[in-house]
C-alpha atoms as a PDB file:
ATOM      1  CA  UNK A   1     -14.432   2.782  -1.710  1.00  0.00           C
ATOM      2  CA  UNK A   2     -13.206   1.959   1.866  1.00  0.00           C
ATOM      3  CA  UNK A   3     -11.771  -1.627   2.183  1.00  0.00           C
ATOM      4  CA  UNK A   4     -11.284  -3.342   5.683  1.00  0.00           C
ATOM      5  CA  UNK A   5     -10.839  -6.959   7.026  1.00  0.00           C
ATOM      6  CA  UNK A   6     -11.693  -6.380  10.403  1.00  0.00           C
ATOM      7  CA  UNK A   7     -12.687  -2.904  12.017  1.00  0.00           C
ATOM      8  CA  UNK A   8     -15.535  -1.563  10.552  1.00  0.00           C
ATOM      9  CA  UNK A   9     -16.191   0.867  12.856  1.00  0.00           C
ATOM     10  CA  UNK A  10     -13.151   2.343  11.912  1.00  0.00           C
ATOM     11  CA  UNK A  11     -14.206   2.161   8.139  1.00  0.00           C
ATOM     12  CA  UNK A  12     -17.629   3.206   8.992  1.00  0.00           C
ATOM     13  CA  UNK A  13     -16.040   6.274  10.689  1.00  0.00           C
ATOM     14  CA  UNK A  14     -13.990   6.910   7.050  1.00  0.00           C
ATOM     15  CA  UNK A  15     -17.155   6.658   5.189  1.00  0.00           C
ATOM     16  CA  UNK A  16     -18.974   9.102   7.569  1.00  0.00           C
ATOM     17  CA  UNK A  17     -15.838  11.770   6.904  1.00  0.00           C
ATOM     18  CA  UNK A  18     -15.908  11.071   3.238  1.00  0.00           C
ATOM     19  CA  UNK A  19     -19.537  11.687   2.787  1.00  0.00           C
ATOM     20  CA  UNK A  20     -19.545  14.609   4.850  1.00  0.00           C
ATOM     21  CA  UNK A  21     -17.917  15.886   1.804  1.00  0.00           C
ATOM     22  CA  UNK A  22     -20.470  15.024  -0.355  1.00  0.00           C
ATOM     23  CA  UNK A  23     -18.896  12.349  -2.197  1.00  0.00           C
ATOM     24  CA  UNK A  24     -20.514   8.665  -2.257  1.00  0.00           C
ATOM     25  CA  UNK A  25     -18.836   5.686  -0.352  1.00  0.00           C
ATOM     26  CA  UNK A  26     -18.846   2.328  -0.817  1.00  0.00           C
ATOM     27  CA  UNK A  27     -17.438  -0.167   2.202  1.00  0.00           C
ATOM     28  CA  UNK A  28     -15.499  -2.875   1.164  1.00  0.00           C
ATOM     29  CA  UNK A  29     -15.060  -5.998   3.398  1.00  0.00           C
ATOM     30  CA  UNK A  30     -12.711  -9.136   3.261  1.00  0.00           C
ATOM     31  CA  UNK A  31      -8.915 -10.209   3.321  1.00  0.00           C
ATOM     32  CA  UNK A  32      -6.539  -9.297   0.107  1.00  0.00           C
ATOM     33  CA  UNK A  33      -4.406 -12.472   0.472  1.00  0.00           C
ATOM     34  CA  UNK A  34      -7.070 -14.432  -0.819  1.00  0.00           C
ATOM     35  CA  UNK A  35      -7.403 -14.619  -4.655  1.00  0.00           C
ATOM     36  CA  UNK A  36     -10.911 -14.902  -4.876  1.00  0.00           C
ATOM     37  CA  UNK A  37     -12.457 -11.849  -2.720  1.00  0.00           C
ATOM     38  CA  UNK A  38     -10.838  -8.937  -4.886  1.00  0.00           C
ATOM     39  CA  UNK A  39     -13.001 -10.141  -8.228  1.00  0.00           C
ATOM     40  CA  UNK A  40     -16.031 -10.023  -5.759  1.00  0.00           C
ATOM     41  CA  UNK A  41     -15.411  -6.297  -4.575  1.00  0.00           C
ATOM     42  CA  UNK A  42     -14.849  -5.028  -8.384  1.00  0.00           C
ATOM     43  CA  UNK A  43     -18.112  -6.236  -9.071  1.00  0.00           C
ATOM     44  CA  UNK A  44     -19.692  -4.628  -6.027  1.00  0.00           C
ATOM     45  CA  UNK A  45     -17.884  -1.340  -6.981  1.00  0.00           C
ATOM     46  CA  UNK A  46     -19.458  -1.571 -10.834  1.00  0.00           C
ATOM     47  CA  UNK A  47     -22.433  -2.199  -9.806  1.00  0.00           C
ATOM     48  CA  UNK A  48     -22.880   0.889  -6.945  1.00  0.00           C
ATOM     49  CA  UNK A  49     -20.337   3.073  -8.352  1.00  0.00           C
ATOM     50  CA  UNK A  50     -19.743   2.252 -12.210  1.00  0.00           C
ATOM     51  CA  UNK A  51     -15.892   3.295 -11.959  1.00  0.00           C
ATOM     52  CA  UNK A  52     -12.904   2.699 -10.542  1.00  0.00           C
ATOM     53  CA  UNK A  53     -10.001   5.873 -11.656  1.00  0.00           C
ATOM     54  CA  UNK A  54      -7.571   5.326  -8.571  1.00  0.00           C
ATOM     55  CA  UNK A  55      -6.738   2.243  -6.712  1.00  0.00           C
ATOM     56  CA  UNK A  56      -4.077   2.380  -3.512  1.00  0.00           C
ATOM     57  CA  UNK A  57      -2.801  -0.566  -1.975  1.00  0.00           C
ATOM     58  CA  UNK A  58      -2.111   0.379   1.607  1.00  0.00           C
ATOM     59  CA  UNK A  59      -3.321  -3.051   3.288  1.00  0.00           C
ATOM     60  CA  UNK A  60      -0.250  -4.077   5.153  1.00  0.00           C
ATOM     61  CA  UNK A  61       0.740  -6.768   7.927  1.00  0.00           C
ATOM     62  CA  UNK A  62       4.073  -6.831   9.732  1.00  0.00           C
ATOM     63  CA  UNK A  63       4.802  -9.273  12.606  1.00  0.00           C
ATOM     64  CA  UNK A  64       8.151 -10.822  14.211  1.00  0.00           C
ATOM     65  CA  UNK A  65       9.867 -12.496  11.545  1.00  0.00           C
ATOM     66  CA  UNK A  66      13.759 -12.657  11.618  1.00  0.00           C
ATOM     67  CA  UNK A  67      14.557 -15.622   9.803  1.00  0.00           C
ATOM     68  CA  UNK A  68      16.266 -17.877  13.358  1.00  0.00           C
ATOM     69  CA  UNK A  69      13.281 -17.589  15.355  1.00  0.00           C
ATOM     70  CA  UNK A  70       9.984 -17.202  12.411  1.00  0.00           C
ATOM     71  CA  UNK A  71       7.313 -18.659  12.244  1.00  0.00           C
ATOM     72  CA  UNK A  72       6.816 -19.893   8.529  1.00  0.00           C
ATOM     73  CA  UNK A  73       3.273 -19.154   8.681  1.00  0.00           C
ATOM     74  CA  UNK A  74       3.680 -15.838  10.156  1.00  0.00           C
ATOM     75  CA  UNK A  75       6.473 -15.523   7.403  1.00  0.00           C
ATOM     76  CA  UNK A  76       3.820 -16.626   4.408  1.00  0.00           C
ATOM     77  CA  UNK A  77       1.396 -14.219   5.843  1.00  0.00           C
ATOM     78  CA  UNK A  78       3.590 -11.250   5.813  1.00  0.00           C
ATOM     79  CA  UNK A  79       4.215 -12.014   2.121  1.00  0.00           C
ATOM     80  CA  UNK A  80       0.989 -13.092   1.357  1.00  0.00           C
ATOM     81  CA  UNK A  81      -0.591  -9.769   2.349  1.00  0.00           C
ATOM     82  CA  UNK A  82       1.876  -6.947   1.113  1.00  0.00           C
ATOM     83  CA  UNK A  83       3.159  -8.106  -1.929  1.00  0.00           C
ATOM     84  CA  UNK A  84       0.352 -11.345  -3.526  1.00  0.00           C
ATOM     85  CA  UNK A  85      -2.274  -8.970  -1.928  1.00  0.00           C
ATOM     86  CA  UNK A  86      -1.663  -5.998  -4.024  1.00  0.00           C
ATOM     87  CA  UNK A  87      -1.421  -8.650  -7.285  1.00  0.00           C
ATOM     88  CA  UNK A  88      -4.470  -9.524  -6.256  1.00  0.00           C
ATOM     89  CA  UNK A  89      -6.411  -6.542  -6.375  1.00  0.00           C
ATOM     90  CA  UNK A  90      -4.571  -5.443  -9.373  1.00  0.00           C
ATOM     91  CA  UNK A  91      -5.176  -8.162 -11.568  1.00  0.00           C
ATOM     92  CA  UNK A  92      -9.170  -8.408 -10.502  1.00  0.00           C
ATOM     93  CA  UNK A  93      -9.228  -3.966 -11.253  1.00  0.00           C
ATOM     94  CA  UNK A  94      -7.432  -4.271 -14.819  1.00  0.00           C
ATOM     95  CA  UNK A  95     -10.898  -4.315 -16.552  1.00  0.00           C
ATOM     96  CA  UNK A  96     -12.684  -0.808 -14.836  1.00  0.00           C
ATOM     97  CA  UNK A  97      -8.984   0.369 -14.719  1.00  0.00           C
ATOM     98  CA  UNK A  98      -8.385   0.427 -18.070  1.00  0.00           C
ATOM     99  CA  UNK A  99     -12.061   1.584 -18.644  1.00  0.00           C
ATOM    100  CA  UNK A 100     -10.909   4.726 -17.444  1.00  0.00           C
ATOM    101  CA  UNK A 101      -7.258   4.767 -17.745  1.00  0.00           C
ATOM    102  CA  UNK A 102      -7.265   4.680 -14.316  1.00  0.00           C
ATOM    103  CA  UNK A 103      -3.973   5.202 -11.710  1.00  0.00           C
ATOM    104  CA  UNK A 104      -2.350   2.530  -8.926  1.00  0.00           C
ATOM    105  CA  UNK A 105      -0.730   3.433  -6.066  1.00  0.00           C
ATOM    106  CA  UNK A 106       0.934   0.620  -4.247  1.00  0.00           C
ATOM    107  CA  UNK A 107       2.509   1.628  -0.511  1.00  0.00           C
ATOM    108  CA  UNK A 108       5.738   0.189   0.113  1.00  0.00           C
ATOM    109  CA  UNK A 109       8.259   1.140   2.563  1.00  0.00           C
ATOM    110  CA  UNK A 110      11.197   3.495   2.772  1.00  0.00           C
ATOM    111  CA  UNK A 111      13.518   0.689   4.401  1.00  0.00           C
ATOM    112  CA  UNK A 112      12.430  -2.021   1.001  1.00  0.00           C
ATOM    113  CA  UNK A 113      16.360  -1.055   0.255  1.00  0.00           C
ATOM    114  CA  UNK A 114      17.754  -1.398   3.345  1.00  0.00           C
ATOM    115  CA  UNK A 115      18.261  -3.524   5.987  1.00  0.00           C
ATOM    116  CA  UNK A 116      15.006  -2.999   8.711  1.00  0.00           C
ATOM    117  CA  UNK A 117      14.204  -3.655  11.823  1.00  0.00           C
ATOM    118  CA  UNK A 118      10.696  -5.045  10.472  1.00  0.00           C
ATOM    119  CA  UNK A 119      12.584  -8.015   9.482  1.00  0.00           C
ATOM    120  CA  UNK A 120      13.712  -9.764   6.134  1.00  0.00           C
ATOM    121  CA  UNK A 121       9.830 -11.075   5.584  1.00  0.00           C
ATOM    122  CA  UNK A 122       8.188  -7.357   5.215  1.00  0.00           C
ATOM    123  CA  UNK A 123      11.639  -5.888   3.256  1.00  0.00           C
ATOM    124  CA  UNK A 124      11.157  -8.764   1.085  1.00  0.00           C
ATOM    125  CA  UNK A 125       7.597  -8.456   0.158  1.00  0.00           C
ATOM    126  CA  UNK A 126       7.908  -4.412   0.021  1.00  0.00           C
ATOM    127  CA  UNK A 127      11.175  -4.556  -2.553  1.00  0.00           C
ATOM    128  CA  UNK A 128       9.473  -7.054  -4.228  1.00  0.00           C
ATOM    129  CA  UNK A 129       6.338  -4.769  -4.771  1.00  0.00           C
ATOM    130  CA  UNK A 130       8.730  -2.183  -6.220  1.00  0.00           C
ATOM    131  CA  UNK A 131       9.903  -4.266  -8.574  1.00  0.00           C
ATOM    132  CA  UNK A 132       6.732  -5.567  -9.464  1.00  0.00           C
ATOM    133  CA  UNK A 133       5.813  -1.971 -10.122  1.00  0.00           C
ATOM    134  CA  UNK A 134       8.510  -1.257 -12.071  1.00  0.00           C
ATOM    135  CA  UNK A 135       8.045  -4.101 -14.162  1.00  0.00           C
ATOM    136  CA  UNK A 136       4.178  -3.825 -14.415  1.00  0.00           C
ATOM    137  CA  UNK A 137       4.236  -0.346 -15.868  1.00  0.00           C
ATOM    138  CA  UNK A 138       5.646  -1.526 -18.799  1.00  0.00           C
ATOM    139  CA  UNK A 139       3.075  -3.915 -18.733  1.00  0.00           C
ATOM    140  CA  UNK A 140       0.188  -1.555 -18.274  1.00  0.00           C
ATOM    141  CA  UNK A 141       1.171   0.895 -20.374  1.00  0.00           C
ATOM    142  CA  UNK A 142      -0.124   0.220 -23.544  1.00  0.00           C
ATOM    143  CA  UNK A 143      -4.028  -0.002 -21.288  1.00  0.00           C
ATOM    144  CA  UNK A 144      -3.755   3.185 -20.000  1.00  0.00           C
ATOM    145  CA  UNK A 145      -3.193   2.593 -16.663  1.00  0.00           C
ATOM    146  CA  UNK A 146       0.068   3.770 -14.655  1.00  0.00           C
ATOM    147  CA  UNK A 147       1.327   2.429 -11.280  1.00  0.00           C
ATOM    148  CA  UNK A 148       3.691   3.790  -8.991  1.00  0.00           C
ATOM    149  CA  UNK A 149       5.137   3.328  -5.485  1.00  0.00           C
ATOM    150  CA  UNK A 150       4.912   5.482  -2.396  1.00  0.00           C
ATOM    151  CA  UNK A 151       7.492   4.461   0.467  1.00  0.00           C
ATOM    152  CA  UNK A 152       7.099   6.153   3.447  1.00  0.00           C
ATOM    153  CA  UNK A 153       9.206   6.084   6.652  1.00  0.00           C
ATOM    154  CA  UNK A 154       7.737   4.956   9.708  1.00  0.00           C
ATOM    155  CA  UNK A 155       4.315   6.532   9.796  1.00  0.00           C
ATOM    156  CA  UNK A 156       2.218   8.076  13.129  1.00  0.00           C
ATOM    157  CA  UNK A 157      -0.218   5.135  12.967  1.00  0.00           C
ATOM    158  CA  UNK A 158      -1.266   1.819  14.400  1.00  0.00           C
ATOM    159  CA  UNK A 159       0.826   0.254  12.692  1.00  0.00           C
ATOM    160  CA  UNK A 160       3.748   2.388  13.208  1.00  0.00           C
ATOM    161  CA  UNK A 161       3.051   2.124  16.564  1.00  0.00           C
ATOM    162  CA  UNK A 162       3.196  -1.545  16.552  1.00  0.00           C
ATOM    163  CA  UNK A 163       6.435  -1.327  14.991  1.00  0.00           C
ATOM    164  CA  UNK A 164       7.720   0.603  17.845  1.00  0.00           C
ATOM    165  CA  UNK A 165       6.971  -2.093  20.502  1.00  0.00           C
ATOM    166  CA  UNK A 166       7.682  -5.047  18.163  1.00  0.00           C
ATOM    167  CA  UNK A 167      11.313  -3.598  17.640  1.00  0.00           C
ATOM    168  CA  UNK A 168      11.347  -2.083  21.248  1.00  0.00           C
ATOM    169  CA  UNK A 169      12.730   0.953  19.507  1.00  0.00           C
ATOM    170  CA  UNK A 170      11.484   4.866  19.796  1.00  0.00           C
ATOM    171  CA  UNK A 171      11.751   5.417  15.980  1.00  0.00           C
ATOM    172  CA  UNK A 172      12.737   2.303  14.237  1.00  0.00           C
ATOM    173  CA  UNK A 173      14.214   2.562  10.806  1.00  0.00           C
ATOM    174  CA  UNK A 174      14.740   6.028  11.169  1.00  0.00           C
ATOM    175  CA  UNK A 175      17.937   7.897  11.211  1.00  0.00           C
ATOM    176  CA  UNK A 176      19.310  11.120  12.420  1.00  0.00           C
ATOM    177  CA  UNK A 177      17.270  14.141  10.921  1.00  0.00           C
ATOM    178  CA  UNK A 178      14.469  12.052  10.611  1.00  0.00           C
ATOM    179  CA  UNK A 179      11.422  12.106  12.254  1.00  0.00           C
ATOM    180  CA  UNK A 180       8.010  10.195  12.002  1.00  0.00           C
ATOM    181  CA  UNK A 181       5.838  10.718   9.249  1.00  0.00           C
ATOM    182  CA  UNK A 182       2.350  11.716   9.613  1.00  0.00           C
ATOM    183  CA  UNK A 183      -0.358  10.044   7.661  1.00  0.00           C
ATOM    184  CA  UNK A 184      -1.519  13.650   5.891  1.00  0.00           C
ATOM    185  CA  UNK A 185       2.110  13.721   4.720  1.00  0.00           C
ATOM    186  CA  UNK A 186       1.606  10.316   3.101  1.00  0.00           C
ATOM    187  CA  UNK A 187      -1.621  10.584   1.745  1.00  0.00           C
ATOM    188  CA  UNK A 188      -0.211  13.998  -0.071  1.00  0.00           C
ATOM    189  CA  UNK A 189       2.210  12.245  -1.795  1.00  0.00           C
ATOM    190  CA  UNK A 190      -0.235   9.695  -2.646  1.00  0.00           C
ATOM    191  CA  UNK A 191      -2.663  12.029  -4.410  1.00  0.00           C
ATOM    192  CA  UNK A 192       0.876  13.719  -6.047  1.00  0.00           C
ATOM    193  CA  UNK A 193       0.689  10.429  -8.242  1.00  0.00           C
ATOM    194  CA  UNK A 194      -3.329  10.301  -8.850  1.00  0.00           C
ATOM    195  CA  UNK A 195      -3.426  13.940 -10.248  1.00  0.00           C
ATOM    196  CA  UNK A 196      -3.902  14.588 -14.123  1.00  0.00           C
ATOM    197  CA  UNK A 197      -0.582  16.416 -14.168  1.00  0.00           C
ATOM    198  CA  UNK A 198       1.636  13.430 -13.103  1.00  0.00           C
ATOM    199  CA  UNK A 199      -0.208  11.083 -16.214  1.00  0.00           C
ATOM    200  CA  UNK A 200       3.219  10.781 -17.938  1.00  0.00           C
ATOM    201  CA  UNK A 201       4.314   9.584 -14.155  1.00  0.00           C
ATOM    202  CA  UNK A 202       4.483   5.297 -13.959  1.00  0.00           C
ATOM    203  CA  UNK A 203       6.675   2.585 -12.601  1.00  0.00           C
ATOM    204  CA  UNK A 204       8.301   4.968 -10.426  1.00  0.00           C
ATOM    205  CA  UNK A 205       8.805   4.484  -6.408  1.00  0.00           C
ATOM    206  CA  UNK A 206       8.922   8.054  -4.320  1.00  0.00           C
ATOM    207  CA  UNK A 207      10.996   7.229  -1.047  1.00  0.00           C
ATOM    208  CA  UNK A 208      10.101   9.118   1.698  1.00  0.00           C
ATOM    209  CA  UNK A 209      13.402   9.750   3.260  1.00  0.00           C
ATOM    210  CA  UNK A 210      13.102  13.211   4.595  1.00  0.00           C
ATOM    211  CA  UNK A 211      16.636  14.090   3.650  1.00  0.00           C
ATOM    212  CA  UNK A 212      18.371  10.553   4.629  1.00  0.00           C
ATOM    213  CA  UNK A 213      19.806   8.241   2.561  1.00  0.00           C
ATOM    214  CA  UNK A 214      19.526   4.566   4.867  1.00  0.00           C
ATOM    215  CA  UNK A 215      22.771   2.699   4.383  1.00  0.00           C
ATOM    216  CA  UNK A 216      21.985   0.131   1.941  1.00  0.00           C
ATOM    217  CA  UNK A 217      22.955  -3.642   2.973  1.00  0.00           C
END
């Protein structure tokens, strides 16, 4: 499946390159932060595609948000979306998860454990999806279903691109030997935690750092 809030040309150009390889695809519309949409997309995805084996959270939002001059809305949102959005989906999967003892991926960010120039909002919301990770694989255990976290540096996308101008900084986060990810390098790392040979692999968080260690504050 293919979820999006927004652009659906751009997930109506993923579906196109995902069929191309002869697998089905399924588009998936509506905004994570709100409770009641995820139980409304598993029962679209039963329905068309009769299982669900992987889930990734990768729905993000990141906007100014240092704690003098927020916004508390902006603030809410931020949390709202990357860490209650991924509960949300979670908790509305369980039941075609543990059908087929399926695998979650949550995205969170290689500067969660340290101090970021995304500001205390996003750092907040992506430690607290590690921990919620952490905690929730003892939790999902015993249902067959494992969860882990990706954290990848700052990332060659719109996003990451965002963050750039936001922070007015060429490679935010990042320090030296670092470079920007690309999103290939991601998604490989990604699949690394959906394959058959990782299924003794849960509650674990794989930081990107590409040899650096971010001074922790």
């Amino acid at each position: 499946m293919v979820h999006f809030r927004e652009r659906r040309q751009q997930a109506e150009d993923a579906r196109r390159e995902i069929e191309a390889r002869k697998v089905r695809a399924l588009l998936i519309e509506g905004d994570i932060a709100d409770p009641a949409r995820p139980a409304l997309w598993m029962a679209e995805i039963s329905k068309a595609l009769g299982r669900l084996d992987v889930l990734v959270n990768n729905a993000a939002y990141v906007a100014p948000n240092r704690i003098a001059e927020a916004d508390p809305d902006v603030w809410r949102r931020i949390i709202d979306v990357n860490l209650k959005g991924p509960f949300n989906v979670i908790h509305a999967a369980l039941p075609l998860l543990k059908e087929s003892r399926g695998s979650i991926v949550n995205v969170g960010a290689l500067n969660s454990r340290a101090v970021s120039p995304a500001g205390s909002a996003y750092v907040a919301a992506k430690a607290g999806l590690v921990a919620m990770t952490r905690n929730a694989a003892v939790e999902l255990g015993p249902l067959g279903i494992r969860i882990n976290v990706v954290a990848p540096p700052l990332t060659d996308t719109e996003m990451g691109a965002q963050a750039r101008t936001l922070s007015g900084q060429a490679m935010p986060g990042l320090g030296q030997g670092q470079r920007i990810a690309t999103p290939a390098e991601v998604a490989a790392v990604i699949l690394f935690f959906c394959l058959p040979e990782t299924a003794y692999v849960s509650g674990e968080t794989l930081y990107m750092g590409g040899g650096f260690v971010p001074a922790t504050a």
